[in-house]
C-alpha atoms as a PDB file:
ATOM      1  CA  UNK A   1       0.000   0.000   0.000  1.00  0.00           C
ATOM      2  CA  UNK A   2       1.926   2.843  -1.290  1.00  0.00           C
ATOM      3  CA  UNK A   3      -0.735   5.845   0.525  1.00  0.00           C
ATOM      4  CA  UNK A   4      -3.128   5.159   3.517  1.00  0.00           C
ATOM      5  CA  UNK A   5      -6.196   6.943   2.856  1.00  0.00           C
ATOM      6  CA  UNK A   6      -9.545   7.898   4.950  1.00  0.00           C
ATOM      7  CA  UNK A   7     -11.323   6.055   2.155  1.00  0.00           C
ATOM      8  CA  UNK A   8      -9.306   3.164   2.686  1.00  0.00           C
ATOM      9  CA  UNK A   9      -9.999   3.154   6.894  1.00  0.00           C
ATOM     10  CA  UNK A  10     -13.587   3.767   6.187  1.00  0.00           C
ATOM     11  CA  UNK A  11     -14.148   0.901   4.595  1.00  0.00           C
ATOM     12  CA  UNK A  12     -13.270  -0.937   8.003  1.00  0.00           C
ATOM     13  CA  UNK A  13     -14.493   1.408  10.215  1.00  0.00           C
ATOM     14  CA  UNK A  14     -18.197   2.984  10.277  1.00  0.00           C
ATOM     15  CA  UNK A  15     -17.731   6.984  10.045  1.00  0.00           C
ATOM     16  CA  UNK A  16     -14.849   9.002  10.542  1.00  0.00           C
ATOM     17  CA  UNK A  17     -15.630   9.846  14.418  1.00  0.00           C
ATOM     18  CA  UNK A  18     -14.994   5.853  14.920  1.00  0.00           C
ATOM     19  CA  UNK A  19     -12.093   6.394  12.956  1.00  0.00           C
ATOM     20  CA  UNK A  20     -10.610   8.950  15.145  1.00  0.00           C
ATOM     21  CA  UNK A  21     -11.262   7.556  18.341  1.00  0.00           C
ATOM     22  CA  UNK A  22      -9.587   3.628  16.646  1.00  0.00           C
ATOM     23  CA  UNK A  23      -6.678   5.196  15.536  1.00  0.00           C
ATOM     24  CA  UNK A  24      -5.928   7.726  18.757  1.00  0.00           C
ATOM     25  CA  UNK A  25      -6.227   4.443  21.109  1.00  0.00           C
ATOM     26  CA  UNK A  26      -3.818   2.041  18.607  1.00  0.00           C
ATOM     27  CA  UNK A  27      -1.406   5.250  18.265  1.00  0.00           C
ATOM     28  CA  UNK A  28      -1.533   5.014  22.243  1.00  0.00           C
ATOM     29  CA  UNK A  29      -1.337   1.227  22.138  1.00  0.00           C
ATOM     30  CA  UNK A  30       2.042   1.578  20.028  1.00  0.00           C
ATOM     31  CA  UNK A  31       3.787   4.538  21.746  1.00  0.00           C
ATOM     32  CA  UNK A  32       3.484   1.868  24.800  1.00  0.00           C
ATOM     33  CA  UNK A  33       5.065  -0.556  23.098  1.00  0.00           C
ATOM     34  CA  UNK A  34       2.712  -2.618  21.669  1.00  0.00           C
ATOM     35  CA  UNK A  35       4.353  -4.817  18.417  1.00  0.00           C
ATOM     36  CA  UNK A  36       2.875  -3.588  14.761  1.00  0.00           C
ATOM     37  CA  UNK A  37       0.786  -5.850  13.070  1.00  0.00           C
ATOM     38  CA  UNK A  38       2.473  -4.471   9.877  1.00  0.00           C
ATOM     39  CA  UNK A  39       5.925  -3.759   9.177  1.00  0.00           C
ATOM     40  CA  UNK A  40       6.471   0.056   8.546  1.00  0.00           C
ATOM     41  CA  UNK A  41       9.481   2.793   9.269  1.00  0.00           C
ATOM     42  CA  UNK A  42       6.663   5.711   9.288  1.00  0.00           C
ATOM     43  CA  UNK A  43       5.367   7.121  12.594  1.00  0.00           C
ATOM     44  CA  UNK A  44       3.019   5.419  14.356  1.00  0.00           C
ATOM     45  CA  UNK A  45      -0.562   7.458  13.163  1.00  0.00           C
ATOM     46  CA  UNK A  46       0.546   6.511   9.565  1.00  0.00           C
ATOM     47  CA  UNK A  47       1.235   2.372  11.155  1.00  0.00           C
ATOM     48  CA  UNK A  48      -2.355   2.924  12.987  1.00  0.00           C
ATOM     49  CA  UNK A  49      -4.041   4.011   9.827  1.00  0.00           C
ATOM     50  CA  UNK A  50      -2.105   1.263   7.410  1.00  0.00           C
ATOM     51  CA  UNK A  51      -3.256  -1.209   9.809  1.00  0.00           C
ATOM     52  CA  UNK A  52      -7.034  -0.447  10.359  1.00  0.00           C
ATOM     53  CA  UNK A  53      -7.059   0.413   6.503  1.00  0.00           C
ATOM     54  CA  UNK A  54      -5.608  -3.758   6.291  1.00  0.00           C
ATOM     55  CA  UNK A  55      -8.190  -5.183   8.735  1.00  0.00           C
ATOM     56  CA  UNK A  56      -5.997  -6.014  11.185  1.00  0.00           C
ATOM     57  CA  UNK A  57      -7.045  -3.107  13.532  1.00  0.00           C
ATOM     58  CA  UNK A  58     -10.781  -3.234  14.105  1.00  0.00           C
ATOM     59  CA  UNK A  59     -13.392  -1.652  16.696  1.00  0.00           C
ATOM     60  CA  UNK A  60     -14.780  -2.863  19.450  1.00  0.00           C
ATOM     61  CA  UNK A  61     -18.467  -2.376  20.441  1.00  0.00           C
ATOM     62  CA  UNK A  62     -19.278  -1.274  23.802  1.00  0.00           C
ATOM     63  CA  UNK A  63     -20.971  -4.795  24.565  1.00  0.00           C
ATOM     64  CA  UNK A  64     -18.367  -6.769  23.856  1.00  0.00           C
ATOM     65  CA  UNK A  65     -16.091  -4.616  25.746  1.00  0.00           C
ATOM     66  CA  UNK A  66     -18.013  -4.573  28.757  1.00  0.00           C
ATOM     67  CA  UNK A  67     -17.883  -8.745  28.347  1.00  0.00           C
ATOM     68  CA  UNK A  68     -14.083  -8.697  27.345  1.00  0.00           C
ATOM     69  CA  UNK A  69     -13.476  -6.835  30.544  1.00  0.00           C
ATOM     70  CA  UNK A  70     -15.929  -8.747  33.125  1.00  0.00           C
ATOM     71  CA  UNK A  71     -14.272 -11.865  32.074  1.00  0.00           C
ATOM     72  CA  UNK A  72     -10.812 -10.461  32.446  1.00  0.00           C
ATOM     73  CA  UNK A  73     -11.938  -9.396  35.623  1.00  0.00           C
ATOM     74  CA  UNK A  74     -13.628 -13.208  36.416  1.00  0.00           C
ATOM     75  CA  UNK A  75     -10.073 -14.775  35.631  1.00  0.00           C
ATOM     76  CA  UNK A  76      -8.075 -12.448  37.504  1.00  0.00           C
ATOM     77  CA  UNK A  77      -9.953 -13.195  40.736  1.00  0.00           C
ATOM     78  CA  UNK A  78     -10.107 -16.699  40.211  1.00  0.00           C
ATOM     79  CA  UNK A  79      -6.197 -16.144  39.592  1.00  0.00           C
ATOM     80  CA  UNK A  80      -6.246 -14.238  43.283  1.00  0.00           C
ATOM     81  CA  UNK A  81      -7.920 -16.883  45.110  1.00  0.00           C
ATOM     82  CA  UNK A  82      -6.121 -20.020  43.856  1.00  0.00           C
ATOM     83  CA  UNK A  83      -3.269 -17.237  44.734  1.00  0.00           C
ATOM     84  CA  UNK A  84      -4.262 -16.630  48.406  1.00  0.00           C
ATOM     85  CA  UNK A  85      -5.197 -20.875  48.648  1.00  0.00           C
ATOM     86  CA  UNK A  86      -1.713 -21.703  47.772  1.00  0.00           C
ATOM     87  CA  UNK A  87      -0.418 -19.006  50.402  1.00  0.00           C
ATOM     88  CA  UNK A  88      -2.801 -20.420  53.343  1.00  0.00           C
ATOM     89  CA  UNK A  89      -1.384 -23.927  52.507  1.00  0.00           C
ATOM     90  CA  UNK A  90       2.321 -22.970  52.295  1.00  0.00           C
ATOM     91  CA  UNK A  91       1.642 -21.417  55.922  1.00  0.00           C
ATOM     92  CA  UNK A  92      -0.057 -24.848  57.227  1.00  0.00           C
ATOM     93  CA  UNK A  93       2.556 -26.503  56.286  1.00  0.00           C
ATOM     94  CA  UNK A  94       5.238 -24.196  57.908  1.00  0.00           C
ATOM     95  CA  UNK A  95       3.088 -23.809  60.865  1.00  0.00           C
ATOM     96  CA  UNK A  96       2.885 -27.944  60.835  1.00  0.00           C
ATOM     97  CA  UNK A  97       6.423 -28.052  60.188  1.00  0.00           C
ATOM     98  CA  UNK A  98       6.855 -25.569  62.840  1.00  0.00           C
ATOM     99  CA  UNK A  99       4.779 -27.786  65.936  1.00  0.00           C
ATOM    100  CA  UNK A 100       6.915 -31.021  64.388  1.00  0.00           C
ATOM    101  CA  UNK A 101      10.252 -29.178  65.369  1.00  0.00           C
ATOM    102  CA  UNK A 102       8.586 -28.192  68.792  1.00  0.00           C
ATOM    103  CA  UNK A 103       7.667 -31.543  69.554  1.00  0.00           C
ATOM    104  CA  UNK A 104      10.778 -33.140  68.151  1.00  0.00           C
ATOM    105  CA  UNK A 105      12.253 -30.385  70.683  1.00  0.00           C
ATOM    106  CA  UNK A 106      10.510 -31.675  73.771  1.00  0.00           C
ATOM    107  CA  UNK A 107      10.872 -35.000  73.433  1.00  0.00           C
ATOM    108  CA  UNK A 108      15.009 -34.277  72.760  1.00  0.00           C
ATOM    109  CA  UNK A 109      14.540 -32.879  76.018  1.00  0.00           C
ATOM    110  CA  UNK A 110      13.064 -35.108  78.299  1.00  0.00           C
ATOM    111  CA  UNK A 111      15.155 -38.164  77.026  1.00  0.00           C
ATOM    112  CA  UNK A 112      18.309 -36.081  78.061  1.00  0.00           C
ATOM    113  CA  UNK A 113      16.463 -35.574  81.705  1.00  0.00           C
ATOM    114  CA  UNK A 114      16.418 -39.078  82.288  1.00  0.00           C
END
């Protein structure tokens, strides 16, 4: 594609307000550091535009957003509590650990008293 043009993004993208809005958040997306989906040495509106003019940059309705984001949200505190699980069983097992030396302790001890 020698020249990105509006015509070309609005093909992929409803009206031009979309548009704006698409490209502004992948422009953000790359400044971040986020890899191109196309290989380009121009700045990275001209990458944004290339790449929602290619189909490989595409909006998101507000629905599936909001689902995107309350699953996210699911797995991350699934993530937590299989997190905090594994934390209360590592400290059983010290604590377990912990009464076995204590006992191991007292026993040493009274054996030597006699």
């Amino acid at each position: 594609m020698a020249r990105v043009t509006v015509e070309d993004c609005l093909r992929q993208v409803p009206n031009r307000f979309s548009l704006v809005h698409l490209t502004a958040k992948r422009v953000r997306q790359l400044r971040e550091g986020a890899p191109p989906h196309l290989a380009s040495k121009n700045k990275e509106v001209v990458v944004a535009l290339r790449e929602i003019a290619a189909g490989n940059v595409y909006p998101v309705s507000a629905e599936e957003a909001a689902q995107e984001r309350a699953e996210a949200e699911a797995r991350e505190r699934e993530r937590l509590a299989q997190a905090q699980q594994a934390m209360e069983a590592a400290q059983a097992a010290q604590a377990r650990a912990a009464a076995g030396e204590d006992e191991d302790d007292s026993e040493a001890e009274e054996t030597d008293e006699q």
